[in-house]
N, C-alpha and C. Protein backbone atom coordinates (compact mmCIF):
# COMPACT_ATOMS: atom_id res chain seq x y z
N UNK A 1 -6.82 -22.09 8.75
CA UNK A 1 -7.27 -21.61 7.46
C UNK A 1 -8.31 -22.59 6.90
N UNK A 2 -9.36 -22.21 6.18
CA UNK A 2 -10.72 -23.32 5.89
C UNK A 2 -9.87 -23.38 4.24
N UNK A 3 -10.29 -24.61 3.69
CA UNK A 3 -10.32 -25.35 2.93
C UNK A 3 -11.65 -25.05 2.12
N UNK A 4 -11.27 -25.08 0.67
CA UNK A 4 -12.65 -24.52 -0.37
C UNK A 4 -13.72 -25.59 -0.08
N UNK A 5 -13.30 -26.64 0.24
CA UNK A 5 -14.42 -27.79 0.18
C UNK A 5 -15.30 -27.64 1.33
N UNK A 6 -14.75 -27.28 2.55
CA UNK A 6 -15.61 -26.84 3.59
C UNK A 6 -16.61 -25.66 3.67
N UNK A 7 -16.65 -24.46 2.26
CA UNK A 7 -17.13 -23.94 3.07
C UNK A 7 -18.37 -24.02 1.65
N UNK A 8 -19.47 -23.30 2.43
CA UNK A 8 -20.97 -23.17 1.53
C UNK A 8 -21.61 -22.25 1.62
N UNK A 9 -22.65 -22.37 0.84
CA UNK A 9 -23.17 -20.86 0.73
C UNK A 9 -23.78 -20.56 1.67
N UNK A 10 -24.16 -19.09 2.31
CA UNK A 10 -24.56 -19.22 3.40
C UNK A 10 -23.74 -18.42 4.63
N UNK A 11 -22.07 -19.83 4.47
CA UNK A 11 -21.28 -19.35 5.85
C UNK A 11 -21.28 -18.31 5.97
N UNK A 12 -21.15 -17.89 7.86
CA UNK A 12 -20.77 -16.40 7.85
C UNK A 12 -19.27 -16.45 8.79
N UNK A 13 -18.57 -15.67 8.06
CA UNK A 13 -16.80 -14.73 8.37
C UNK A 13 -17.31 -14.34 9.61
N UNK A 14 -16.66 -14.39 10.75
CA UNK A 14 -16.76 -13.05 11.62
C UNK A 14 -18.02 -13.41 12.67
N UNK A 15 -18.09 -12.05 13.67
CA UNK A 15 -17.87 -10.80 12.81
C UNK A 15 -16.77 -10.51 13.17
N UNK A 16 -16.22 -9.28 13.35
CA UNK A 16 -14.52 -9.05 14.04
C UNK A 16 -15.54 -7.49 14.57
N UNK A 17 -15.19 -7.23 15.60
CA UNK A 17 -15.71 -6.34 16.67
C UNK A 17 -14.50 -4.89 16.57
N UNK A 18 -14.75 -4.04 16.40
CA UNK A 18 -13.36 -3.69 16.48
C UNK A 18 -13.71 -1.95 16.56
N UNK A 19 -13.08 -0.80 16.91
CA UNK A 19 -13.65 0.43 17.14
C UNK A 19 -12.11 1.25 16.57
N UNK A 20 -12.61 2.15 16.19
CA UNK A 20 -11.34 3.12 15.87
C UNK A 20 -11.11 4.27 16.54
N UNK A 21 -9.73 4.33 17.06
CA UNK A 21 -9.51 5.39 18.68
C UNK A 21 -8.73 6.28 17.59
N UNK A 22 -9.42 7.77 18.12
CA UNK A 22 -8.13 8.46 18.16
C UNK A 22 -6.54 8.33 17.22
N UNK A 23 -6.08 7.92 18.20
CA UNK A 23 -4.75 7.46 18.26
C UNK A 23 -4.48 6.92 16.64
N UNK A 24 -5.20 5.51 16.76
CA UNK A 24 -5.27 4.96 15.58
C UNK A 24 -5.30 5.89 14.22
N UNK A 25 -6.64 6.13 14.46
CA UNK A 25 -6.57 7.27 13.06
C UNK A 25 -5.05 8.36 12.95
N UNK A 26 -4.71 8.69 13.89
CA UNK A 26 -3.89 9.57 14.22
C UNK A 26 -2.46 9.15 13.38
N UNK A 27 -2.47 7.85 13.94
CA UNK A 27 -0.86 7.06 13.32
C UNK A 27 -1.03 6.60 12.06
N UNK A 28 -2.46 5.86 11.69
CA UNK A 28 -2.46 5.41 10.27
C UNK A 28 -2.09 6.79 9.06
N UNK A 29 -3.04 8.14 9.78
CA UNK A 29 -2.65 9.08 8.73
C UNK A 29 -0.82 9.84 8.81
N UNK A 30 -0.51 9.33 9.77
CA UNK A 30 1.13 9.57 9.54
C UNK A 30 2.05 8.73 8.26
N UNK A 31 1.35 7.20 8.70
CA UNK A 31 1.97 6.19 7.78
C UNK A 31 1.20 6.64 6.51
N UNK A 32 0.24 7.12 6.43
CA UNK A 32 -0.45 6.92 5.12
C UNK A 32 0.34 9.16 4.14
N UNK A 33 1.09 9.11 4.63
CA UNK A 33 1.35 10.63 4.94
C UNK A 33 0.36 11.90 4.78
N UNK A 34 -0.55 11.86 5.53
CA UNK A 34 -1.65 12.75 5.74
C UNK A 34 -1.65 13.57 6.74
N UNK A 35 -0.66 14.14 7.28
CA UNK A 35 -0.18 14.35 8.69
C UNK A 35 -0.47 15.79 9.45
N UNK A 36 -1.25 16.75 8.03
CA UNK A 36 -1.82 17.67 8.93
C UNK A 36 -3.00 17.53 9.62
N UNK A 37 -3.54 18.85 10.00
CA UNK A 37 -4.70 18.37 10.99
C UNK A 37 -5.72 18.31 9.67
N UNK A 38 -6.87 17.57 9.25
CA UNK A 38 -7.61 17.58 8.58
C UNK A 38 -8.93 16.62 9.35
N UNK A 39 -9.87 16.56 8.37
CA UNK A 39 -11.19 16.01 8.49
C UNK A 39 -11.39 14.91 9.74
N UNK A 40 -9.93 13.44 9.46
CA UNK A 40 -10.00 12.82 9.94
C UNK A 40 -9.36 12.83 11.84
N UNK A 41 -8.43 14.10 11.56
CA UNK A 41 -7.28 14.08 13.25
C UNK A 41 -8.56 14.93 13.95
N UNK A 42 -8.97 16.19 13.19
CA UNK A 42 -9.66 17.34 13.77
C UNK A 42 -10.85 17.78 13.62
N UNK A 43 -11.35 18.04 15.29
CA UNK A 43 -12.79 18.34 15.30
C UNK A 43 -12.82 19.46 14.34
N UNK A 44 -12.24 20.50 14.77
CA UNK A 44 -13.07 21.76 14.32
C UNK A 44 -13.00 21.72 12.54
N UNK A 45 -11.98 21.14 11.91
CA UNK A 45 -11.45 20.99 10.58
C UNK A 45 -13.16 19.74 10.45
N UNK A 46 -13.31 18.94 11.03
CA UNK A 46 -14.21 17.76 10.36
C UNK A 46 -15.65 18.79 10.71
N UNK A 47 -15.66 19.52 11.29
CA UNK A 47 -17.40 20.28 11.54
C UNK A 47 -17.24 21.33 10.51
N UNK A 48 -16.06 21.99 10.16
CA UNK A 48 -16.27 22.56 8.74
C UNK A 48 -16.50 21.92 7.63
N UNK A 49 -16.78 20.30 7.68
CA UNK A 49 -17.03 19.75 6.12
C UNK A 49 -17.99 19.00 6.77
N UNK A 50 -18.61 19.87 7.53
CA UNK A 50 -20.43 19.33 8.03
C UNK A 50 -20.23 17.94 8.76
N UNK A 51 -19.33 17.76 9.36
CA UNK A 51 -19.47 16.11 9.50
C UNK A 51 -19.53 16.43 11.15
N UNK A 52 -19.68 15.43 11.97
CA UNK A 52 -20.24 15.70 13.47
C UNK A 52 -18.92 15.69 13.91
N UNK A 53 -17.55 15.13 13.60
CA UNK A 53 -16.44 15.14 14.41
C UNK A 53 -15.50 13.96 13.62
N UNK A 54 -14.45 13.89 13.68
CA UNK A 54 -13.54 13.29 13.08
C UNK A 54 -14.03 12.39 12.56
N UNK A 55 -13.51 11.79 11.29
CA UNK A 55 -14.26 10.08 10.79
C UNK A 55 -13.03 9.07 10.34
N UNK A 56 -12.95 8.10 10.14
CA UNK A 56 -12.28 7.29 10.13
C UNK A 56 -11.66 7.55 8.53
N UNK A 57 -10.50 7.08 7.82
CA UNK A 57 -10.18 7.81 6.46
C UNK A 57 -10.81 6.32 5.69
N UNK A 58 -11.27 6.34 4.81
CA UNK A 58 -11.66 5.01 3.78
C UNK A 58 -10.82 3.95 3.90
N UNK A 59 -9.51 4.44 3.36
CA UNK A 59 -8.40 3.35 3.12
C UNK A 59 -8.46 2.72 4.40
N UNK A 60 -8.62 3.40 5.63
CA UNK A 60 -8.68 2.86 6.86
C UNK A 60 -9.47 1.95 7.55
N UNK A 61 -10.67 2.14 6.62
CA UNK A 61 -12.21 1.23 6.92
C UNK A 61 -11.86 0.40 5.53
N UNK A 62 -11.23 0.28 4.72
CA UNK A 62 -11.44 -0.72 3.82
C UNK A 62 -10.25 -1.77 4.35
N UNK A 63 -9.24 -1.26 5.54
CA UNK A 63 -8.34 -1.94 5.83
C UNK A 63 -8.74 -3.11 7.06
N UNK A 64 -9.65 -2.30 7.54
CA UNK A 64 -10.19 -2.98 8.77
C UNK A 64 -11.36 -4.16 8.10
N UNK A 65 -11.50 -3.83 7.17
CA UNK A 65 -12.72 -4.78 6.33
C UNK A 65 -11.39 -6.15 5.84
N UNK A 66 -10.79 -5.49 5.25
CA UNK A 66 -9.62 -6.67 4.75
C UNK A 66 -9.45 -7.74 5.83
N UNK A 67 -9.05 -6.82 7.24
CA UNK A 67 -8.29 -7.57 7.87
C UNK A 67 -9.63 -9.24 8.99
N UNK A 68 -10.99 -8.96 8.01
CA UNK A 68 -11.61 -9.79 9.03
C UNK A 68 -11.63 -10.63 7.93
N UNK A 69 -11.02 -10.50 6.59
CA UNK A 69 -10.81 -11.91 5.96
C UNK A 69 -9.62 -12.54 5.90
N UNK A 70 -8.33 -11.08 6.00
CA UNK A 70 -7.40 -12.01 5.65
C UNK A 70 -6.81 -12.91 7.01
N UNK A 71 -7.76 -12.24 8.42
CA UNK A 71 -7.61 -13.06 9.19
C UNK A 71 -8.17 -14.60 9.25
N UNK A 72 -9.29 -14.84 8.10
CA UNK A 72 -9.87 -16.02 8.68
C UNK A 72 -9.60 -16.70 7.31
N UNK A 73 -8.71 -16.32 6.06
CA UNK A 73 -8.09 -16.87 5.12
C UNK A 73 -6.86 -17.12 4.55
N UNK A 74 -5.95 -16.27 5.56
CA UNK A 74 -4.50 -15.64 5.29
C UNK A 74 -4.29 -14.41 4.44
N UNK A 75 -3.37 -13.95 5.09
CA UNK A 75 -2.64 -12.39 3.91
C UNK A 75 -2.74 -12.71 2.38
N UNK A 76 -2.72 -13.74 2.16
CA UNK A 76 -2.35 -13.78 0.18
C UNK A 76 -3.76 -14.20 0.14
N UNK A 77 -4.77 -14.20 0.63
CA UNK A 77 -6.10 -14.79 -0.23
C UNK A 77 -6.60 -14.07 -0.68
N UNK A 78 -6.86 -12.59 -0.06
CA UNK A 78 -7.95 -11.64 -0.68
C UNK A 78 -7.59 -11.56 -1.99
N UNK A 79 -8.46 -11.49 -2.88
CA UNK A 79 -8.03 -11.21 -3.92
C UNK A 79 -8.49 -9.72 -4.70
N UNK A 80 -10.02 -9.52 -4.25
CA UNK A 80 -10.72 -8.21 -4.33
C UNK A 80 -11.53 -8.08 -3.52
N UNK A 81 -11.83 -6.79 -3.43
CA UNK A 81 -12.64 -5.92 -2.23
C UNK A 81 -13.31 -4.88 -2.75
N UNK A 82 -14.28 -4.59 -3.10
CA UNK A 82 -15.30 -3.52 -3.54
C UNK A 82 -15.83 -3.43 -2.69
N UNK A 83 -16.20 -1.96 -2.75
CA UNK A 83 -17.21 -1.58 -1.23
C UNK A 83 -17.57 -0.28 -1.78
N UNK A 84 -18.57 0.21 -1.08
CA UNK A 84 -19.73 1.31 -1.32
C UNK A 84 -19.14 1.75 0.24
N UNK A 85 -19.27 3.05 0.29
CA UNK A 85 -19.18 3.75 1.12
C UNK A 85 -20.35 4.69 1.68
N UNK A 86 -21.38 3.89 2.80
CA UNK A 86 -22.72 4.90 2.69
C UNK A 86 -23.09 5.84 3.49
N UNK A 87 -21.93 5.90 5.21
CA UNK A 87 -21.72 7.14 5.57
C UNK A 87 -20.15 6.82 6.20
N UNK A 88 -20.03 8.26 6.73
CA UNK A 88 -18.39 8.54 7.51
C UNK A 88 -18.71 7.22 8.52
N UNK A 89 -17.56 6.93 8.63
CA UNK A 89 -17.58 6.12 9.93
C UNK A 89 -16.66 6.97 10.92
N UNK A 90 -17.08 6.57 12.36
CA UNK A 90 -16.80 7.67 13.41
C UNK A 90 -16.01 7.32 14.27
N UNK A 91 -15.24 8.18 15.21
CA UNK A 91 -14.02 7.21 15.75
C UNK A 91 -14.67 7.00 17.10
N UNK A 92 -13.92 5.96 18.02
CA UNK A 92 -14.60 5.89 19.44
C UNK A 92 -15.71 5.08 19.11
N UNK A 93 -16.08 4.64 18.41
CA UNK A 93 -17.83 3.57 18.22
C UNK A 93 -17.76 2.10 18.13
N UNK A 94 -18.26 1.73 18.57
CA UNK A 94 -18.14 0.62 18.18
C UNK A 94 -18.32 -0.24 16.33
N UNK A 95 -17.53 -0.76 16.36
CA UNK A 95 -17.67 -1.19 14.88
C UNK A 95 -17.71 -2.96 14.17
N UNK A 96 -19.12 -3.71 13.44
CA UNK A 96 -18.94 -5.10 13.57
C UNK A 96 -19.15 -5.06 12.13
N UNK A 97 -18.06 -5.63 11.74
CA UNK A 97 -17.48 -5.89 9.98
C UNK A 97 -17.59 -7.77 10.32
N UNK A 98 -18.65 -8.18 9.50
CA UNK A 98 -18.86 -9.50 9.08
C UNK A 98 -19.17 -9.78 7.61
N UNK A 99 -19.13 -10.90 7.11
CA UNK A 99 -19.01 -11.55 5.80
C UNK A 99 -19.68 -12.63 5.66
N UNK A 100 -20.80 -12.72 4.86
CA UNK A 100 -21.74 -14.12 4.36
C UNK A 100 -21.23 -14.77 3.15
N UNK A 101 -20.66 -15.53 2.73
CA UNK A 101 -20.36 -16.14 1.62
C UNK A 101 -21.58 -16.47 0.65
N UNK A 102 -21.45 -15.92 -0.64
CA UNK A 102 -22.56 -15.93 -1.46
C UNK A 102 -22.49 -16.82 -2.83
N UNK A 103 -21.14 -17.13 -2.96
CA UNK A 103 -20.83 -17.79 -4.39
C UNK A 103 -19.62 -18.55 -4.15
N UNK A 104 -19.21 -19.66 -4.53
CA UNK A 104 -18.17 -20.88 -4.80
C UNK A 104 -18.09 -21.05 -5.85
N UNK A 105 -16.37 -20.75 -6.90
CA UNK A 105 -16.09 -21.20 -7.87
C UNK A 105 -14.84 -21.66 -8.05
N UNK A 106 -14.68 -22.85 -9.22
CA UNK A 106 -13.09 -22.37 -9.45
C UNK A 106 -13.28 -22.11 -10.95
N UNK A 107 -12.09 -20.95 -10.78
CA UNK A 107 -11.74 -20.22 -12.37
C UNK A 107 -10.72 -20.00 -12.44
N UNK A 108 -10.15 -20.56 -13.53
CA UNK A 108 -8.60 -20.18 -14.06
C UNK A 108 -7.82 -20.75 -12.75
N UNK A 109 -7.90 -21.96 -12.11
CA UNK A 109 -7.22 -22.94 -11.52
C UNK A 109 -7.26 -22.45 -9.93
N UNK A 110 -8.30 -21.75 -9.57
CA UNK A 110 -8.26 -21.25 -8.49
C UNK A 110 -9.53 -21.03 -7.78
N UNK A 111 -9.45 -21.42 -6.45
CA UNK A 111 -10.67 -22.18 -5.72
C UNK A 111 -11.36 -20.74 -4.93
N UNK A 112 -12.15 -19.90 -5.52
CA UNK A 112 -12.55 -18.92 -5.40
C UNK A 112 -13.75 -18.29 -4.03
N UNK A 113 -14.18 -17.84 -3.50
CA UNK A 113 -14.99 -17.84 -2.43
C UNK A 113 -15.43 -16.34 -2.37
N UNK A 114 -16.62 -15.90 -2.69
CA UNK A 114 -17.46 -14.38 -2.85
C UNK A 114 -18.05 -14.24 -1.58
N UNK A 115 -17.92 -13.36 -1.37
CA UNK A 115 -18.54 -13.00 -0.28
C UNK A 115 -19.60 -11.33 0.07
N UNK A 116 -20.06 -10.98 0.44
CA UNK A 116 -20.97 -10.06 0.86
C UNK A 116 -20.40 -8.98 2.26
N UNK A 117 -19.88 -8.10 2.46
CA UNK A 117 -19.02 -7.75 3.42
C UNK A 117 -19.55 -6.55 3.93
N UNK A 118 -19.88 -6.08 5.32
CA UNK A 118 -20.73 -5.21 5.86
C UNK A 118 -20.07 -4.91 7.15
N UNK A 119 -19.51 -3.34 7.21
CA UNK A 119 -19.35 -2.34 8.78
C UNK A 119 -20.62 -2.17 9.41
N UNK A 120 -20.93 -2.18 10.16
CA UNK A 120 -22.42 -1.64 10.89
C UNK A 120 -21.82 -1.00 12.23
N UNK A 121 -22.79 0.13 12.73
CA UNK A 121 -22.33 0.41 13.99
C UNK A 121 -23.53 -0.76 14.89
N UNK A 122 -23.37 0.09 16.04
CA UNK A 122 -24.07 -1.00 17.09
C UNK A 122 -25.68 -0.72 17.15
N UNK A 123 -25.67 0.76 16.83
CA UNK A 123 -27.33 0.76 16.38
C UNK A 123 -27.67 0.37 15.39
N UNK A 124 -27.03 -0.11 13.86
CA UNK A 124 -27.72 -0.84 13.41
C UNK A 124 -27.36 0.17 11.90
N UNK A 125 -26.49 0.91 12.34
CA UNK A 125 -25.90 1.92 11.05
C UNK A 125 -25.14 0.99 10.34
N UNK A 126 -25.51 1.25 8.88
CA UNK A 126 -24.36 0.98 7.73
C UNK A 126 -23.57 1.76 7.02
N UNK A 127 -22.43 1.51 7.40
CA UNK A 127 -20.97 2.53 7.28
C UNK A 127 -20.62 2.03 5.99
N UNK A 128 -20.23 1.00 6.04
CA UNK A 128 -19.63 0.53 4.07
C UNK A 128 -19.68 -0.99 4.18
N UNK A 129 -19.93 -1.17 2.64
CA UNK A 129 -20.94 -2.52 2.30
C UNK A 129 -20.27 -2.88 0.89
N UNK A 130 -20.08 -4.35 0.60
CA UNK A 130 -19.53 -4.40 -0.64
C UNK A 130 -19.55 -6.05 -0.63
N UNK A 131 -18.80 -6.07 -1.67
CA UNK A 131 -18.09 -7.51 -2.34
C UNK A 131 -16.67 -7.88 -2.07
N UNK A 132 -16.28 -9.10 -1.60
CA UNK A 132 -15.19 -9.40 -1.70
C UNK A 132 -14.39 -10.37 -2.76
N UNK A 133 -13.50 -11.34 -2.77
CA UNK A 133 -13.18 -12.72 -3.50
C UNK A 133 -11.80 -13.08 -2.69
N UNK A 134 -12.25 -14.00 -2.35
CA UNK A 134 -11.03 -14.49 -1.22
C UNK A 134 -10.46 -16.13 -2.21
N UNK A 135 -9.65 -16.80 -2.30
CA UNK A 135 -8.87 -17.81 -2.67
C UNK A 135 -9.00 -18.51 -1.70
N UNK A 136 -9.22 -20.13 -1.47
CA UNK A 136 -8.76 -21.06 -1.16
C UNK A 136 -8.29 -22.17 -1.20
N UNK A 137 -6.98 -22.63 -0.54
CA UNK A 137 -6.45 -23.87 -0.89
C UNK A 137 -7.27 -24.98 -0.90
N UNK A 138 -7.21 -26.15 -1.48
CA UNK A 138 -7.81 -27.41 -1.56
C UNK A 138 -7.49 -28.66 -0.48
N UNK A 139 -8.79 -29.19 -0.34
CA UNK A 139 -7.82 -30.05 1.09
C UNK A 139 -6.59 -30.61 0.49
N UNK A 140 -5.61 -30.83 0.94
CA UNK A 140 -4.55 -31.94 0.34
C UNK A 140 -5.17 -33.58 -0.37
């Protein structure tokens, strides 16, 4: 886990490489209880809402965005996550969610770290784009 003092403006998170199968979408919308066929399980259901073929569900791409900070800060750091959503993201693709750190503060006793947070596919598509605020401990 990095330490607030180490890091500066500039650093970059990541990226975390990561693609969404099938399957995946399939089980998250069970847990998430979404469990008929809709937009995200089914072709023919996702080409009736104009879209080229299944897409990944938001909560699902904002989860995969989480998880390339709270991997490189721990589960309790995130603190917020805003994001713009600027198209479907698609399953089977490849997907690179990285983070530039843009701001260092502490406020209200807590060692703060902003960041800039971006899905892209591999051609160079932007899927969803936002702000984060991650917490970090102080060296000892």
């Amino acid at each position: 886990m990095p330490y607030f003092e180490d890091v500066e403006l500039g650093d970059e998170i990541g990226p975390l490489e990561t693609e969404a199968t099938d399957d995946e979408v399939l089980e998250f919308c069970h847990v998430w209880e979404n469990r008929g066929p809709n937009r995200f399980t089914d072709q023919a259901l996702a080409q009736e809402a104009r879209l080229s073929g299944p897409i990944v569900p938001g909560i699902m791409s904002m989860g995969l965005m989480a998880r390339l900070l709270t991997d490189w800060a721990g589960a309790e750091a995130l603190k917020d996550l805003d994001l713009v959503f600027r198209q479907p993201v698609p399953h089977h693709k490849p997907l690179t969610i990285a983070a530039t750190v843009t701001d260092t503060r502490q406020e209200d006793g807590e060692n703060l770290v902003e960041c800039d947070i971006l899905m892209t596919g591999a051609e160079g598509e932007r899927y969803v784009g936002g702000k984060a605020i991650v917490a970090l401990p102080s060296k000892p």
